[in-house]
PDB file of N, CA and C in Angstrom:
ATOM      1  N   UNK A   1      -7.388  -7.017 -18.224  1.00  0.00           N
ATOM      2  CA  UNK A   1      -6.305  -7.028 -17.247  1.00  0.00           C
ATOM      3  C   UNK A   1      -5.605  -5.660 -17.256  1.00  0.00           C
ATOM      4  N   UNK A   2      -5.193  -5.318 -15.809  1.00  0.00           N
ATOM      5  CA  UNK A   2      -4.785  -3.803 -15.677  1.00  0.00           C
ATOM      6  C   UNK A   2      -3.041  -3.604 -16.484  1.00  0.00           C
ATOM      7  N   UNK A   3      -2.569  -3.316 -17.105  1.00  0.00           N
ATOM      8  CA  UNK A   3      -0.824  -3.455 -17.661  1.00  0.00           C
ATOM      9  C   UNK A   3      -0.423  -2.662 -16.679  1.00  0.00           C
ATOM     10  N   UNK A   4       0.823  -3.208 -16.798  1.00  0.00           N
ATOM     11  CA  UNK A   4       2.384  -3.143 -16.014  1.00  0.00           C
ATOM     12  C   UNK A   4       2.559  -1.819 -15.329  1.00  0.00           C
ATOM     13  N   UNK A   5       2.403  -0.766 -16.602  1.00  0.00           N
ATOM     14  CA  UNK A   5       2.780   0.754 -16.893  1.00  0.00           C
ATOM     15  C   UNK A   5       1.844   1.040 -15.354  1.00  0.00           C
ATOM     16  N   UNK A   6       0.395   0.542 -15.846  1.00  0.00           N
ATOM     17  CA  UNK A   6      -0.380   1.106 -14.992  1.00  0.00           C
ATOM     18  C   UNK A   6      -0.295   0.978 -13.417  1.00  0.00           C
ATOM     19  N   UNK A   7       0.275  -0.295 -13.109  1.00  0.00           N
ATOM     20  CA  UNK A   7       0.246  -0.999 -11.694  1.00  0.00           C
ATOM     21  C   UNK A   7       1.569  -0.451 -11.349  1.00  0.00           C
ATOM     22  N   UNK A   8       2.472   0.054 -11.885  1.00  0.00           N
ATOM     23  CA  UNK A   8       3.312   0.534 -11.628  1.00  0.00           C
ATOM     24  C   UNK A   8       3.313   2.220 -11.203  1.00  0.00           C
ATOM     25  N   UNK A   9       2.685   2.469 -11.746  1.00  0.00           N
ATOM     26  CA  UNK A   9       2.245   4.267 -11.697  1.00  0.00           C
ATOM     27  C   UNK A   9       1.436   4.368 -10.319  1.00  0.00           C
ATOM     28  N   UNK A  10       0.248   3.207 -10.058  1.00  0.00           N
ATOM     29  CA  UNK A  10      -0.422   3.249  -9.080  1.00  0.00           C
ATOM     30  C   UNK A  10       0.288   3.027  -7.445  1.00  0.00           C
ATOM     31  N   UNK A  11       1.671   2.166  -7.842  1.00  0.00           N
ATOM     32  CA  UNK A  11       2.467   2.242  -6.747  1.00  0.00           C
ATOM     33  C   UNK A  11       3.366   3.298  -6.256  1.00  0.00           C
ATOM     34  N   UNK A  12       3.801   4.011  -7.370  1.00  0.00           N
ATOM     35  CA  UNK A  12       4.751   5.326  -7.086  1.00  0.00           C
ATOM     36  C   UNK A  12       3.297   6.320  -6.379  1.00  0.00           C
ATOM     37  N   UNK A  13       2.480   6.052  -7.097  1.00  0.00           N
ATOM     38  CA  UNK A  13       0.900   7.009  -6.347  1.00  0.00           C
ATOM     39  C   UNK A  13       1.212   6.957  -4.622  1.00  0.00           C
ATOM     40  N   UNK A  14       1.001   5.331  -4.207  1.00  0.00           N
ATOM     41  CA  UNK A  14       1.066   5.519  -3.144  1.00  0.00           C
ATOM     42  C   UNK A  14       2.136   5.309  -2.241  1.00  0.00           C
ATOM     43  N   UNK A  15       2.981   5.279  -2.761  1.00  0.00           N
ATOM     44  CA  UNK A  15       4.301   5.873  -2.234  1.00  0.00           C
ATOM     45  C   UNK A  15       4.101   7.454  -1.704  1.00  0.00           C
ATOM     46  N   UNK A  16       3.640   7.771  -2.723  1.00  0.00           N
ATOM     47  CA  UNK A  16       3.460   9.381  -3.051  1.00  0.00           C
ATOM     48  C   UNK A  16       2.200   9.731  -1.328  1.00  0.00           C
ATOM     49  N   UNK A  17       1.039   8.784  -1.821  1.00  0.00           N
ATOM     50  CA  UNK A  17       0.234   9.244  -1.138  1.00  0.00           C
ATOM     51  C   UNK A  17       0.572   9.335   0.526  1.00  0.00           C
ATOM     52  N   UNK A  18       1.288   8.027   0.916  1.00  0.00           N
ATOM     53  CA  UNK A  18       1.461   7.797   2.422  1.00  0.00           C
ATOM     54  C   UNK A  18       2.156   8.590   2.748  1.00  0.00           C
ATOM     55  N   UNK A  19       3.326   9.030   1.891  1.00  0.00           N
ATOM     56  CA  UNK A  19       4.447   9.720   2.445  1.00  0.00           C
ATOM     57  C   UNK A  19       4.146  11.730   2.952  1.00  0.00           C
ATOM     58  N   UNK A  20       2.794  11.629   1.761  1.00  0.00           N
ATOM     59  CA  UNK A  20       2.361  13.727   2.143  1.00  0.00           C
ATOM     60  C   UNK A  20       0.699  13.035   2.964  1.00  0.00           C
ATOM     61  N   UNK A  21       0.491  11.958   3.057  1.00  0.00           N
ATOM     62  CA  UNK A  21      -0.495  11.772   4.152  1.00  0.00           C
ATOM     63  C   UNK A  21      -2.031  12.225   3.305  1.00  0.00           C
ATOM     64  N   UNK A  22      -1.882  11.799   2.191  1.00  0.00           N
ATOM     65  CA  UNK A  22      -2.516  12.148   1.388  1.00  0.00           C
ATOM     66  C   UNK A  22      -3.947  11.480   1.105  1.00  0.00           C
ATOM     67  N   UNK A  23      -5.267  11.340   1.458  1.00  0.00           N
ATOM     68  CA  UNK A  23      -6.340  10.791   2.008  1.00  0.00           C
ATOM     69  C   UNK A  23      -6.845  10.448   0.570  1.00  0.00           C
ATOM     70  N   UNK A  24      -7.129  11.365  -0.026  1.00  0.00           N
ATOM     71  CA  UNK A  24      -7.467  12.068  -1.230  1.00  0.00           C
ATOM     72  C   UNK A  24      -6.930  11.026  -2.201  1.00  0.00           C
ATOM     73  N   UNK A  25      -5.777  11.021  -2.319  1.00  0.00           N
ATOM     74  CA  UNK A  25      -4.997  10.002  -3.507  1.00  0.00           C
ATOM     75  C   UNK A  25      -5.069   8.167  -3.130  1.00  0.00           C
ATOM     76  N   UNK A  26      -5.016   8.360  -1.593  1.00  0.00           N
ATOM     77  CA  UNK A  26      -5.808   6.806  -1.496  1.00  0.00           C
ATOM     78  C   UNK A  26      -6.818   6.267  -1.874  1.00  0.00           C
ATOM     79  N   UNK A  27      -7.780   7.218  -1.948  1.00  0.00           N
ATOM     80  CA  UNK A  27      -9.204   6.930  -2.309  1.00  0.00           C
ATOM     81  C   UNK A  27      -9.148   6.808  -3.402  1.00  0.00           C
ATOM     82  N   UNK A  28      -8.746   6.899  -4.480  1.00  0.00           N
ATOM     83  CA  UNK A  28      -8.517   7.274  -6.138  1.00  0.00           C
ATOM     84  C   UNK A  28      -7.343   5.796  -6.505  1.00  0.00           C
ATOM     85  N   UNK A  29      -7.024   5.324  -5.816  1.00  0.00           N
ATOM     86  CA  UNK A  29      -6.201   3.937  -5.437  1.00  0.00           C
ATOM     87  C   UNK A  29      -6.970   2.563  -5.341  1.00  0.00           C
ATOM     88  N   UNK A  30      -7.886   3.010  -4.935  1.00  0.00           N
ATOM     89  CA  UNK A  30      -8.481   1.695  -4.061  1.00  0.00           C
ATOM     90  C   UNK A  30      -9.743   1.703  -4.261  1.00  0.00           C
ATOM     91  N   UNK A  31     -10.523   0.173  -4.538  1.00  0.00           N
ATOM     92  CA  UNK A  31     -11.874  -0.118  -5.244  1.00  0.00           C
ATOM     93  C   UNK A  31     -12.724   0.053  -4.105  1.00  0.00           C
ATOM     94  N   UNK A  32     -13.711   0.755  -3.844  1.00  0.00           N
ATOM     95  CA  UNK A  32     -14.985   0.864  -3.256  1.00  0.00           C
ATOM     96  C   UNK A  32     -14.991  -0.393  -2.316  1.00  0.00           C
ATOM     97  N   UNK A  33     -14.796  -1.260  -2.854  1.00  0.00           N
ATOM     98  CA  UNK A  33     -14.932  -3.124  -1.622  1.00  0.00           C
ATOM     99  C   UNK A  33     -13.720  -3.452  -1.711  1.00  0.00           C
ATOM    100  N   UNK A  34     -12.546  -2.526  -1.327  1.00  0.00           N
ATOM    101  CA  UNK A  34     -10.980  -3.267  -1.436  1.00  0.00           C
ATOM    102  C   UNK A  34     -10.962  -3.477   0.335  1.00  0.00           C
ATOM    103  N   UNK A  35      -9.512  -4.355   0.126  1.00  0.00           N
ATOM    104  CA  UNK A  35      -9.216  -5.043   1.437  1.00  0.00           C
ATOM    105  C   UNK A  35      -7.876  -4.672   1.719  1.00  0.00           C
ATOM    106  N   UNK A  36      -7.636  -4.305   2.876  1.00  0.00           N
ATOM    107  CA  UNK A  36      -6.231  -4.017   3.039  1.00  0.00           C
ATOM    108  C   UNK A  36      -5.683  -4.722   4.578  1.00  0.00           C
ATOM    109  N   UNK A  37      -4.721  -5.921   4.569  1.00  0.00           N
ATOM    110  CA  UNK A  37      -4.258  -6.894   5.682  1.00  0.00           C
ATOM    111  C   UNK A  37      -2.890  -6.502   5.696  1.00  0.00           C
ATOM    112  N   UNK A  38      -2.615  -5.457   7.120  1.00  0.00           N
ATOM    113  CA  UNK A  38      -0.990  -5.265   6.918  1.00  0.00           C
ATOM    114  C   UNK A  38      -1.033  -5.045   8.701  1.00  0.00           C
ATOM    115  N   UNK A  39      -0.415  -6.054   8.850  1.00  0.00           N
ATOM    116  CA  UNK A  39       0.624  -7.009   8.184  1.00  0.00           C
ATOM    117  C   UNK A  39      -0.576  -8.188   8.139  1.00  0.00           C
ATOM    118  N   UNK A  40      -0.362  -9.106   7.239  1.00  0.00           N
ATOM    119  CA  UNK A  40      -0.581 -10.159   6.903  1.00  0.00           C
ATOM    120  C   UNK A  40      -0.957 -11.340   8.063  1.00  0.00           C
ATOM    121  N   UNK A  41      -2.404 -11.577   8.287  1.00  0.00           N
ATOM    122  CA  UNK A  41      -2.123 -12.538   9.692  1.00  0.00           C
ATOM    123  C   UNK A  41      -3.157 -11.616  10.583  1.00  0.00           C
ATOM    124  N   UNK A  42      -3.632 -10.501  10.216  1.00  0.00           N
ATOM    125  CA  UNK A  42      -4.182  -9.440  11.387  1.00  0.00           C
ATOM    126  C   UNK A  42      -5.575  -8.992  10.484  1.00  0.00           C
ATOM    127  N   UNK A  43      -6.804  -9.107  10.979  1.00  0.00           N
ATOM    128  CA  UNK A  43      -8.148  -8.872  10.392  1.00  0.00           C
ATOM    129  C   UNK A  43      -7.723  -7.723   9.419  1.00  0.00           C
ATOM    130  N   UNK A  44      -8.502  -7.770   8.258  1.00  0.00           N
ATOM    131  CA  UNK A  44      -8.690  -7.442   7.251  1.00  0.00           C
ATOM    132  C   UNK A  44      -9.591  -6.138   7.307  1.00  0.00           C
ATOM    133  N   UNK A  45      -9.033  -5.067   6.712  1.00  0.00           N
ATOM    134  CA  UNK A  45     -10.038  -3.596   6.580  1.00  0.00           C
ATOM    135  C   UNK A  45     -10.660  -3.199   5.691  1.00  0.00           C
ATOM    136  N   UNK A  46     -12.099  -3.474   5.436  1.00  0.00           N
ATOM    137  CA  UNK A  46     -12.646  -4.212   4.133  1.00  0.00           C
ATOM    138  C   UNK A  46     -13.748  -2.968   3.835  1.00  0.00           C
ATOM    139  N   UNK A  47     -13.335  -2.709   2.812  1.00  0.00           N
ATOM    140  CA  UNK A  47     -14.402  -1.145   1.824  1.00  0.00           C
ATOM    141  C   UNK A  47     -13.853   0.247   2.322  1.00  0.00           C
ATOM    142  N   UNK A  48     -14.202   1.376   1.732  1.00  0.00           N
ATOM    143  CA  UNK A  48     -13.052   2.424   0.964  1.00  0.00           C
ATOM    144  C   UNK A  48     -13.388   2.763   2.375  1.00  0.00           C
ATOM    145  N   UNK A  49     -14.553   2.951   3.577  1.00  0.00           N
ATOM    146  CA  UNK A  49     -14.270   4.078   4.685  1.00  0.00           C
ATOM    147  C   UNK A  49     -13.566   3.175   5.853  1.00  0.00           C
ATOM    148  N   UNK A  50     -13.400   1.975   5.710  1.00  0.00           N
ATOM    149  CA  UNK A  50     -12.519   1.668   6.620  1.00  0.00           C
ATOM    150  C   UNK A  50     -11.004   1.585   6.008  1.00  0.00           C
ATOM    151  N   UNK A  51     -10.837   1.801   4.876  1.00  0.00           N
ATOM    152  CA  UNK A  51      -9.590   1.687   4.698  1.00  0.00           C
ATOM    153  C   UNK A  51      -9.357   2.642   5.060  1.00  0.00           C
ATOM    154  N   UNK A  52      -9.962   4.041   4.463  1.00  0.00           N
ATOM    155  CA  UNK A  52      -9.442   5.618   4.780  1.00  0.00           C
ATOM    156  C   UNK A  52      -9.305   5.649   6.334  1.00  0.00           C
ATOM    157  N   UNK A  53      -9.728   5.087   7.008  1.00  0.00           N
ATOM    158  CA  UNK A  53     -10.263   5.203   8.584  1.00  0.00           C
ATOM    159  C   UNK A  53      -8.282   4.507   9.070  1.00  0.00           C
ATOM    160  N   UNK A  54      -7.833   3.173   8.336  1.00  0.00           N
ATOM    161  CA  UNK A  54      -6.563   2.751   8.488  1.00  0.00           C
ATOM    162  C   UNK A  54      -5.455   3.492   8.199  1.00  0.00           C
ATOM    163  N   UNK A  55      -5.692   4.586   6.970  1.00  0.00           N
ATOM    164  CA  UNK A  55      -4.628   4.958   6.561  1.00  0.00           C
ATOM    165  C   UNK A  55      -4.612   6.515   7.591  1.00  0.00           C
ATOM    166  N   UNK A  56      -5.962   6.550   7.927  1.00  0.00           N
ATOM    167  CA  UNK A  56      -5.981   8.562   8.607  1.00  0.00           C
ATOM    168  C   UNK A  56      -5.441   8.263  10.088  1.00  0.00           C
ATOM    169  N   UNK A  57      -5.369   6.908  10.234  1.00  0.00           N
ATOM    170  CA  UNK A  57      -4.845   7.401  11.787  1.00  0.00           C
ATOM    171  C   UNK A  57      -3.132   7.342  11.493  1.00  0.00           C
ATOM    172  N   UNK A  58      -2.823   7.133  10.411  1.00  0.00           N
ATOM    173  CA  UNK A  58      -0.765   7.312  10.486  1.00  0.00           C
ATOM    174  C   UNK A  58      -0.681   8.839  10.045  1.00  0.00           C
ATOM    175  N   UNK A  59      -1.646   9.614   9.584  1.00  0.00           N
ATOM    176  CA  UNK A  59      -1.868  11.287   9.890  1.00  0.00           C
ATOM    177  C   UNK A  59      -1.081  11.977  10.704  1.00  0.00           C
ATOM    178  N   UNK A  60      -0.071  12.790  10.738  1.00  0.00           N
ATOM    179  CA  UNK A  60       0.776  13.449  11.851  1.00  0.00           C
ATOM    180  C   UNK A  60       2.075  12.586  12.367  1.00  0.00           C
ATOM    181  N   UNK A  61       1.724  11.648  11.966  1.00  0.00           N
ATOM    182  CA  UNK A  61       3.184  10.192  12.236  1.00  0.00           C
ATOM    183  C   UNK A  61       4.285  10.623  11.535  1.00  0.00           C
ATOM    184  N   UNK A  62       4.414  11.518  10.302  1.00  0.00           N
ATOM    185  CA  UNK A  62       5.065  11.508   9.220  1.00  0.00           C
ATOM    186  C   UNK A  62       6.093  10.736   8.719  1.00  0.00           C
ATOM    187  N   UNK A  63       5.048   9.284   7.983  1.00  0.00           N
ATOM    188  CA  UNK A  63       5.711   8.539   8.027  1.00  0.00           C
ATOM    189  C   UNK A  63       6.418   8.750   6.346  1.00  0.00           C
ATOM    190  N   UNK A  64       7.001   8.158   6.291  1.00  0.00           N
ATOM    191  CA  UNK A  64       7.710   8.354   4.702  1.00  0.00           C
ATOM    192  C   UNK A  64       8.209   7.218   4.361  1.00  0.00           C
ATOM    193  N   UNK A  65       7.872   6.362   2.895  1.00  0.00           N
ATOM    194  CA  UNK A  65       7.977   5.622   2.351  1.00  0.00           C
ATOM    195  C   UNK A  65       9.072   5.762   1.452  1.00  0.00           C
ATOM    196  N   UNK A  66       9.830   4.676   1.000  1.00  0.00           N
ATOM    197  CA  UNK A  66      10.588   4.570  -0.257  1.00  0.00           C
ATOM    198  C   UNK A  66      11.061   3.309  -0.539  1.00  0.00           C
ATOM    199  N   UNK A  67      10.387   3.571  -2.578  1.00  0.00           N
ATOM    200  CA  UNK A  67      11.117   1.612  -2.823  1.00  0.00           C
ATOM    201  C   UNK A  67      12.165   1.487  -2.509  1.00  0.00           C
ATOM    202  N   UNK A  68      12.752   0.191  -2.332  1.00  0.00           N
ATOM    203  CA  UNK A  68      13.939  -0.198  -2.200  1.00  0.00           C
ATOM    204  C   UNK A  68      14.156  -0.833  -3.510  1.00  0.00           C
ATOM    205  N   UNK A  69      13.385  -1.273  -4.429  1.00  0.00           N
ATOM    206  CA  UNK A  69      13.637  -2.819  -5.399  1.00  0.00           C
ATOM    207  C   UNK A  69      12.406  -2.331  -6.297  1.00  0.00           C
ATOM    208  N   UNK A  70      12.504  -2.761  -7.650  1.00  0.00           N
ATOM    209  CA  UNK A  70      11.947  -3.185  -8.781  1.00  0.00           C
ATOM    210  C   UNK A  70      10.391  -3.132  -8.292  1.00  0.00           C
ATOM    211  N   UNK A  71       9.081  -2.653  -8.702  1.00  0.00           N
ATOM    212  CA  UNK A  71       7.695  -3.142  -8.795  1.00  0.00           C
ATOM    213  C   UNK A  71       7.698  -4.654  -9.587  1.00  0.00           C
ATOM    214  N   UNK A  72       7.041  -5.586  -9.220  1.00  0.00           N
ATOM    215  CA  UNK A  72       7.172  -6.934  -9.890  1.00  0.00           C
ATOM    216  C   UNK A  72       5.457  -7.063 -10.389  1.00  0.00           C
ATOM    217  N   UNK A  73       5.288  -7.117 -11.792  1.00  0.00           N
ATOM    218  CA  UNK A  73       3.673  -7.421 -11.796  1.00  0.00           C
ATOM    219  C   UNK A  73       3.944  -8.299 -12.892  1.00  0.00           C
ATOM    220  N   UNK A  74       2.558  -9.648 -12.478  1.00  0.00           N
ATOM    221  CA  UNK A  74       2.192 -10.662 -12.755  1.00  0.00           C
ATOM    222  C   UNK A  74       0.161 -10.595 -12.699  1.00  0.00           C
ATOM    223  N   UNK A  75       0.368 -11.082 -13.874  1.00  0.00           N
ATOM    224  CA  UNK A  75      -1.432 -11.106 -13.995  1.00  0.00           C
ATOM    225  C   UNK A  75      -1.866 -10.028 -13.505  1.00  0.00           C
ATOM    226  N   UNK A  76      -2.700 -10.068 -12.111  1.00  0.00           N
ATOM    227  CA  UNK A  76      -3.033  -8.286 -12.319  1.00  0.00           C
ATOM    228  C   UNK A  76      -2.857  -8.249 -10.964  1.00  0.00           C
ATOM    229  N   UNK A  77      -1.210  -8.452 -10.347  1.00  0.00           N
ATOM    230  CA  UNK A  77      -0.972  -7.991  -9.436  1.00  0.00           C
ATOM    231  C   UNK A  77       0.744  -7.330  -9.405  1.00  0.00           C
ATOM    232  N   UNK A  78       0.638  -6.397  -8.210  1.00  0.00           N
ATOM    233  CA  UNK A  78       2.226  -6.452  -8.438  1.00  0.00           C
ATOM    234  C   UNK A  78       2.526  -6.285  -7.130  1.00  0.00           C
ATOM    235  N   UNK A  79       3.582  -6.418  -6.677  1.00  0.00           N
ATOM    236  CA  UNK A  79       4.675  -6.830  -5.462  1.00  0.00           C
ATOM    237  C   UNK A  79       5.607  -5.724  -5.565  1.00  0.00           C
ATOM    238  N   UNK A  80       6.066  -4.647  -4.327  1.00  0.00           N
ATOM    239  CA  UNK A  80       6.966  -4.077  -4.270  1.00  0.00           C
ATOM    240  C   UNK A  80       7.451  -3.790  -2.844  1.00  0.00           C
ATOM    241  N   UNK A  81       9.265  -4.005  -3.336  1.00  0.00           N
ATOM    242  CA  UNK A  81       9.432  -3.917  -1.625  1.00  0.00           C
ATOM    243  C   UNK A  81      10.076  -1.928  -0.888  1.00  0.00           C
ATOM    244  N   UNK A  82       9.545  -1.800   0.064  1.00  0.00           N
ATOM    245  CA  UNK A  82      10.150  -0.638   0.017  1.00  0.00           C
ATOM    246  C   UNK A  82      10.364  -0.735   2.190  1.00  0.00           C
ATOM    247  N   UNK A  83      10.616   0.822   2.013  1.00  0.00           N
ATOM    248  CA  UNK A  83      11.149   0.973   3.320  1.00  0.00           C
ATOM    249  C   UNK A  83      10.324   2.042   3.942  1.00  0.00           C
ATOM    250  N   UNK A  84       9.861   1.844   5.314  1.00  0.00           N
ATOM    251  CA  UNK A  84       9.057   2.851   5.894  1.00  0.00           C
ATOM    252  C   UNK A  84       9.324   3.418   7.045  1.00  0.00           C
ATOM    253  N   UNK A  85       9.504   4.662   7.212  1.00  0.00           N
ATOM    254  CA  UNK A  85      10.259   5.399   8.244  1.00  0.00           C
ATOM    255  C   UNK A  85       9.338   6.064   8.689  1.00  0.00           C
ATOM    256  N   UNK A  86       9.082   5.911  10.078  1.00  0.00           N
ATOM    257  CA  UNK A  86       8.431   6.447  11.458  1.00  0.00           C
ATOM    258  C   UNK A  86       9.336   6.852  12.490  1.00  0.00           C
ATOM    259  N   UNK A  87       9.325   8.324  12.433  1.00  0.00           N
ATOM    260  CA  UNK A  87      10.716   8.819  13.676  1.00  0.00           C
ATOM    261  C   UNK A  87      11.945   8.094  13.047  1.00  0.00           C
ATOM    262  N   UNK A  88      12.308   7.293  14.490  1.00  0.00           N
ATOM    263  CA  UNK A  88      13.646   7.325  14.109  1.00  0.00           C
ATOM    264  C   UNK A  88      13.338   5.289  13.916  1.00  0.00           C
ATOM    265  N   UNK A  89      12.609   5.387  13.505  1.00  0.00           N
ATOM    266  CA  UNK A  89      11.849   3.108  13.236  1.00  0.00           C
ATOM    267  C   UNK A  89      11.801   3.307  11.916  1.00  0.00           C
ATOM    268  N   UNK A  90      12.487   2.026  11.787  1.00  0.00           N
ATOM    269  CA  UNK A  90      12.794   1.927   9.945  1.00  0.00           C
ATOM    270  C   UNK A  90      12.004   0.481   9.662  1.00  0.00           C
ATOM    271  N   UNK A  91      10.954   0.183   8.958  1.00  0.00           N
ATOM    272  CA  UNK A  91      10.358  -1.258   8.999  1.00  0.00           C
ATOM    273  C   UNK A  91      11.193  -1.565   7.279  1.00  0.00           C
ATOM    274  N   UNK A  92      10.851  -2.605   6.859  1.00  0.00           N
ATOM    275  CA  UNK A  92      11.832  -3.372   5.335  1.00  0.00           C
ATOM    276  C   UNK A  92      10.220  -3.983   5.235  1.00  0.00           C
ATOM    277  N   UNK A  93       9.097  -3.855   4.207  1.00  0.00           N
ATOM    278  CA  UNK A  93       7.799  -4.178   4.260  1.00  0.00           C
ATOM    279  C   UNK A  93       8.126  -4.434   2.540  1.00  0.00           C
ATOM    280  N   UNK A  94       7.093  -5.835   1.694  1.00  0.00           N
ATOM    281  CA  UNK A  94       6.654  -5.948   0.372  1.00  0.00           C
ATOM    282  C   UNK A  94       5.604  -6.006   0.961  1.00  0.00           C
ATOM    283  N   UNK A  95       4.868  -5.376  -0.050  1.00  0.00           N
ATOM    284  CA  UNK A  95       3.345  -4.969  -0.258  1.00  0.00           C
ATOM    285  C   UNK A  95       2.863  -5.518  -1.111  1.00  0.00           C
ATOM    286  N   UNK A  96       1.860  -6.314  -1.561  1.00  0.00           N
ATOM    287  CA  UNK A  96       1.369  -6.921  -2.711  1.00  0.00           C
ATOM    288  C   UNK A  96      -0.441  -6.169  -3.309  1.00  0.00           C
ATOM    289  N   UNK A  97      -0.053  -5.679  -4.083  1.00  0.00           N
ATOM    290  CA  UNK A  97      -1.717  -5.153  -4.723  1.00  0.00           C
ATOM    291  C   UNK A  97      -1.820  -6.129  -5.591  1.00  0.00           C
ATOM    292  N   UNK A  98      -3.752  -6.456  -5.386  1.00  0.00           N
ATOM    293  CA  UNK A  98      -4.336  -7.294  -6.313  1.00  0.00           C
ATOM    294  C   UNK A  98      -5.312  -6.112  -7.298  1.00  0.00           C
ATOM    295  N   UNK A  99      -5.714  -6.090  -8.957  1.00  0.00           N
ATOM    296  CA  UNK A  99      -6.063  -4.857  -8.688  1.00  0.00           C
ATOM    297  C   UNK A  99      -7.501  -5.528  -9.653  1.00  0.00           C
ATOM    298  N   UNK A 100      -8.913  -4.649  -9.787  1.00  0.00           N
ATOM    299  CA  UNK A 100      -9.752  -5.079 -10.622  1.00  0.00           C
ATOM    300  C   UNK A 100      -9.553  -4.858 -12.104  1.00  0.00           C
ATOM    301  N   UNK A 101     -10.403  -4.664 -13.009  1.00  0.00           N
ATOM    302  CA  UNK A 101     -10.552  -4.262 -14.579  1.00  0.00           C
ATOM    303  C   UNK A 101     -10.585  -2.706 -14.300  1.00  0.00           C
ATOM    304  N   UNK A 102     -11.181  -2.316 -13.373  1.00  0.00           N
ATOM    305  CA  UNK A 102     -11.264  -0.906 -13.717  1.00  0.00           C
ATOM    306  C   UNK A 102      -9.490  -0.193 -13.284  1.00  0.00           C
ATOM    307  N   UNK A 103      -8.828  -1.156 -12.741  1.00  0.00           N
ATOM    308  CA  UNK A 103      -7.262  -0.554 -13.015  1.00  0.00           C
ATOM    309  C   UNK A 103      -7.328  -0.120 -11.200  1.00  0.00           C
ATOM    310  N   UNK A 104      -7.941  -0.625 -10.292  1.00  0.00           N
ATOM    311  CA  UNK A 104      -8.279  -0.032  -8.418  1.00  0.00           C
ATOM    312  C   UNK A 104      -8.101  -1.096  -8.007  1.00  0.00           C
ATOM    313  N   UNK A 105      -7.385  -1.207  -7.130  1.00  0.00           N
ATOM    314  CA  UNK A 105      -6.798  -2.112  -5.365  1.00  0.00           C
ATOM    315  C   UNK A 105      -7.786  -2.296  -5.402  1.00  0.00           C
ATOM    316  N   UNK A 106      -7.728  -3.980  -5.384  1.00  0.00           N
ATOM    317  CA  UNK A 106      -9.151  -4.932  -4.241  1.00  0.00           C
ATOM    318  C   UNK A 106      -8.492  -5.358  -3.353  1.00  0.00           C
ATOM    319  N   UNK A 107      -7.144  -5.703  -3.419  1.00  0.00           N
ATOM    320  CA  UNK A 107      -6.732  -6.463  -2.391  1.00  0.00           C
ATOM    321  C   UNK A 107      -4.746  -5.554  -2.300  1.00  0.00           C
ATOM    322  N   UNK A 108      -4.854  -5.343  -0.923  1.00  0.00           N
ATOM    323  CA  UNK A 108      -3.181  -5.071  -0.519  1.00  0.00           C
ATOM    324  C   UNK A 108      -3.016  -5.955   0.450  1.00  0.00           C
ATOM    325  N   UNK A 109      -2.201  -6.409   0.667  1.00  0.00           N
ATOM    326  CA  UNK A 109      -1.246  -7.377   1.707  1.00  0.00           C
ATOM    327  C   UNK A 109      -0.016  -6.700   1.681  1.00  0.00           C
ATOM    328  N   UNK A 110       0.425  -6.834   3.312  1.00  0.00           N
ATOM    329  CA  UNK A 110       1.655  -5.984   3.869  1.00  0.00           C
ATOM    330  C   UNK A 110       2.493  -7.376   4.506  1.00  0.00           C
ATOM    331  N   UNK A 111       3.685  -7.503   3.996  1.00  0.00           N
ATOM    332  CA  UNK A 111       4.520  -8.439   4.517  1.00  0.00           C
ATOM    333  C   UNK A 111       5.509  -7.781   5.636  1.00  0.00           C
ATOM    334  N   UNK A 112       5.208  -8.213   6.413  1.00  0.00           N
ATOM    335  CA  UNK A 112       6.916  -7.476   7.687  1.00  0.00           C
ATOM    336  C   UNK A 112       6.098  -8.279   9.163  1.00  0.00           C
ATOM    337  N   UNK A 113       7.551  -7.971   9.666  1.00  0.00           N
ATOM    338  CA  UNK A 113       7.140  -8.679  11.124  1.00  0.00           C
ATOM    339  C   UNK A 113       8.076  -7.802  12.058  1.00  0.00           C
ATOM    340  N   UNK A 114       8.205  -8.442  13.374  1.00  0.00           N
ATOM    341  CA  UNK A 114       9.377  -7.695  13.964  1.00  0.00           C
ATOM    342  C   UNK A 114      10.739  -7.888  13.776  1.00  0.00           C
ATOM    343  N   UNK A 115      10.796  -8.612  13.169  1.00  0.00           N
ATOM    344  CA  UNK A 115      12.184  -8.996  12.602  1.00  0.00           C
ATOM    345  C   UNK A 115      12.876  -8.044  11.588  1.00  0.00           C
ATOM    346  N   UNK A 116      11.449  -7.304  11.205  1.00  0.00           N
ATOM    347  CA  UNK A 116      11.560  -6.326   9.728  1.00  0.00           C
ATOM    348  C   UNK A 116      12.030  -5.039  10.086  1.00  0.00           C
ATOM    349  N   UNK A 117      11.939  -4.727  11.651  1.00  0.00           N
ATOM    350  CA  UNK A 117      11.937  -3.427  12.256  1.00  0.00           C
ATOM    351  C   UNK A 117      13.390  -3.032  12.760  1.00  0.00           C
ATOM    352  N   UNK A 118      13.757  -1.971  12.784  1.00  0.00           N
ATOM    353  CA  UNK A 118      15.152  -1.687  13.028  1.00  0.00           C
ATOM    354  C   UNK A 118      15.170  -0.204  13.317  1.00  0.00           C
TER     355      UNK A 118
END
């Protein structure tokens, strides 16, 4: 099982990564057959070139992330809520990573709706 320290480091990562648009540090995030559903409810982007393919089109958006609250990890996942700013659109999103043994995202889920947007 991946520890705390670690699932925690991997989230400030991609904090880190979304916010300088960083392709490079996603890939180093996320398992070869990971899944990423954001928001939650909307087909699933399943293995590393479609994820990169999800994350390269917010490229030039400059969007910028920041926690709001505590990383929460349980078994080998953790939950964190943060805030994501596009222009002048502020979304309130928890993110949940599921992660493997080798310590890499198989699974992210994005919680927000329009209710989340402001």
């Amino acid at each position: 099982m991946t520890d705390a320290a670690h699932m925690k480091q991997v989230v400030e990562n991609y904090i880190k990564a979304i916010s300088t648009e960083n392709l490079d540090m996603i890939r180093e995030i996320y398992a070869d057959n990971g899944t990423v559903e954001d928001p939650v409810g909307t087909p699933q982007h399943e293995g590393i070139d479609a994820i990169l393919k999800f994350y390269g089109a917010i490229k030039g958006l400059g969007v910028k992330l920041e926690l709001t609250g505590a990383v929460r990890c349980a078994g080998n996942a953790a939950a964190f809520p943060f805030k994501a700013k596009i222009g002048p659109t502020t979304m309130e999103v928890i993110d949940v990573f599921e992660f493997n043994e080798a310590g890499k995202v198989t699974s992210m889920r994005a919680y927000w709706g329009a209710e989340n947007r402001y």
